[in-house]
C-alpha atoms as a PDB file:
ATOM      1  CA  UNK A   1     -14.373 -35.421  61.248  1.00  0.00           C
ATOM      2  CA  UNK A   2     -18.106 -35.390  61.736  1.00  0.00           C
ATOM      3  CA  UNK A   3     -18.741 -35.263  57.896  1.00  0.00           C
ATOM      4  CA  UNK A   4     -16.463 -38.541  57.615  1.00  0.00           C
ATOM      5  CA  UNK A   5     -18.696 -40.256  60.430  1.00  0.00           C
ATOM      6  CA  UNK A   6     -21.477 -39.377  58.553  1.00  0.00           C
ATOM      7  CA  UNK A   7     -20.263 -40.703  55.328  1.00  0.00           C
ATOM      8  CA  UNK A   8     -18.787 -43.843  56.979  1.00  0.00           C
ATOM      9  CA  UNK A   9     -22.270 -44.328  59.048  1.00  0.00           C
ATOM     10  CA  UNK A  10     -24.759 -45.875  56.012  1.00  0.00           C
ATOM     11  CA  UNK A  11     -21.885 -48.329  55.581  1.00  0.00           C
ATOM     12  CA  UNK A  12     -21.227 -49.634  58.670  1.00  0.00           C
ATOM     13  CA  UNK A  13     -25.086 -50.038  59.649  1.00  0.00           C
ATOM     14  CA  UNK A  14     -25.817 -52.263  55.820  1.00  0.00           C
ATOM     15  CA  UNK A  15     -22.599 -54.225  57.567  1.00  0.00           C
ATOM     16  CA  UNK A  16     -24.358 -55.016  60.224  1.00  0.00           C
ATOM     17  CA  UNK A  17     -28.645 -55.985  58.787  1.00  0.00           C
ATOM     18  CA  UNK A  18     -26.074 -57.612  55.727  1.00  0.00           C
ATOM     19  CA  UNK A  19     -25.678 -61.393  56.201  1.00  0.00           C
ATOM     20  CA  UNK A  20     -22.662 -63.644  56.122  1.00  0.00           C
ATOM     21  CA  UNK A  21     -23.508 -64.813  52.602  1.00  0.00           C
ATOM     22  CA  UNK A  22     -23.583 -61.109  51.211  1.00  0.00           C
ATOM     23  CA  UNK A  23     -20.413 -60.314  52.815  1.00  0.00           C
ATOM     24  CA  UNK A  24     -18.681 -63.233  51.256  1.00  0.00           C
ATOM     25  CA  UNK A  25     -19.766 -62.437  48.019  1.00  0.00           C
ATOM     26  CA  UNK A  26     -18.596 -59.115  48.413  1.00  0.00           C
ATOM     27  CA  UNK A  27     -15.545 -59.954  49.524  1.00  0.00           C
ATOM     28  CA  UNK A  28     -15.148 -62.142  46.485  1.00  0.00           C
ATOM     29  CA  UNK A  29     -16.470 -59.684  44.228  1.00  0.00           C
ATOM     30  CA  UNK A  30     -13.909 -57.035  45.405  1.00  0.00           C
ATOM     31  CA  UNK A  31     -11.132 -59.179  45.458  1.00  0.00           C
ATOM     32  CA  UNK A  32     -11.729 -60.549  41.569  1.00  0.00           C
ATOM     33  CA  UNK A  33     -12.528 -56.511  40.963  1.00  0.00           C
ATOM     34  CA  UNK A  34      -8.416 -56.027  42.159  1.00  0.00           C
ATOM     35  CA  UNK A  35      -6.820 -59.048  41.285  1.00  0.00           C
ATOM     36  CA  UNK A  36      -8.086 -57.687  37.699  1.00  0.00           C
ATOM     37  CA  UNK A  37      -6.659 -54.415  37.935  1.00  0.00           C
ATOM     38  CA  UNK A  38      -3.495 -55.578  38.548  1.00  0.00           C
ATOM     39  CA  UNK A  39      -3.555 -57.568  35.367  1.00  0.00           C
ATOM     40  CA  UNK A  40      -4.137 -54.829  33.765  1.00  0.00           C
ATOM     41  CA  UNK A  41      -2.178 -52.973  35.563  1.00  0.00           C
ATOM     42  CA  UNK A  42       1.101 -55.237  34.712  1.00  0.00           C
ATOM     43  CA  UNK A  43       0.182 -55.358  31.094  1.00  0.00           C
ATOM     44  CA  UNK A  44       0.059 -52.125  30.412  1.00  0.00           C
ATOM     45  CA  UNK A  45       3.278 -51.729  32.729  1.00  0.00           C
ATOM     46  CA  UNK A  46       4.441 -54.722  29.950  1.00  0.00           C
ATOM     47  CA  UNK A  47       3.098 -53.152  26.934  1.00  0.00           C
ATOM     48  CA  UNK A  48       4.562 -49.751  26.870  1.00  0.00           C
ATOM     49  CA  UNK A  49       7.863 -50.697  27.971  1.00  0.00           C
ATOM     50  CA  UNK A  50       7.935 -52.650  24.651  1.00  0.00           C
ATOM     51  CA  UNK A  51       7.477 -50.049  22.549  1.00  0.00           C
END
């Protein structure tokens, strides 16, 4: 458990000293990141059903 708060620490203090603006981006970049896998996902689902 301490190893995990150690891991999870870096991450929560760049939250915090990150701005509004770089958390929206993130949050857009993440989301485009997903909503891209499951494309791919579903095509490949698609694609070898076919065949």
């Amino acid at each position: 458990m301490e190893t995990l708060q150690h891991l999870i620490t870096p991450f929560t203090t760049a939250w915090h000293q990150a701005d509004s603006y770089q958390l929206v981006s993130f949050g857009i970049f993440f989301a485009a990141m997903w909503l891209i896998a499951v494309v791919i996902e579903a095509a490949i689902k698609k694609a070898t059903k076919e065949d």
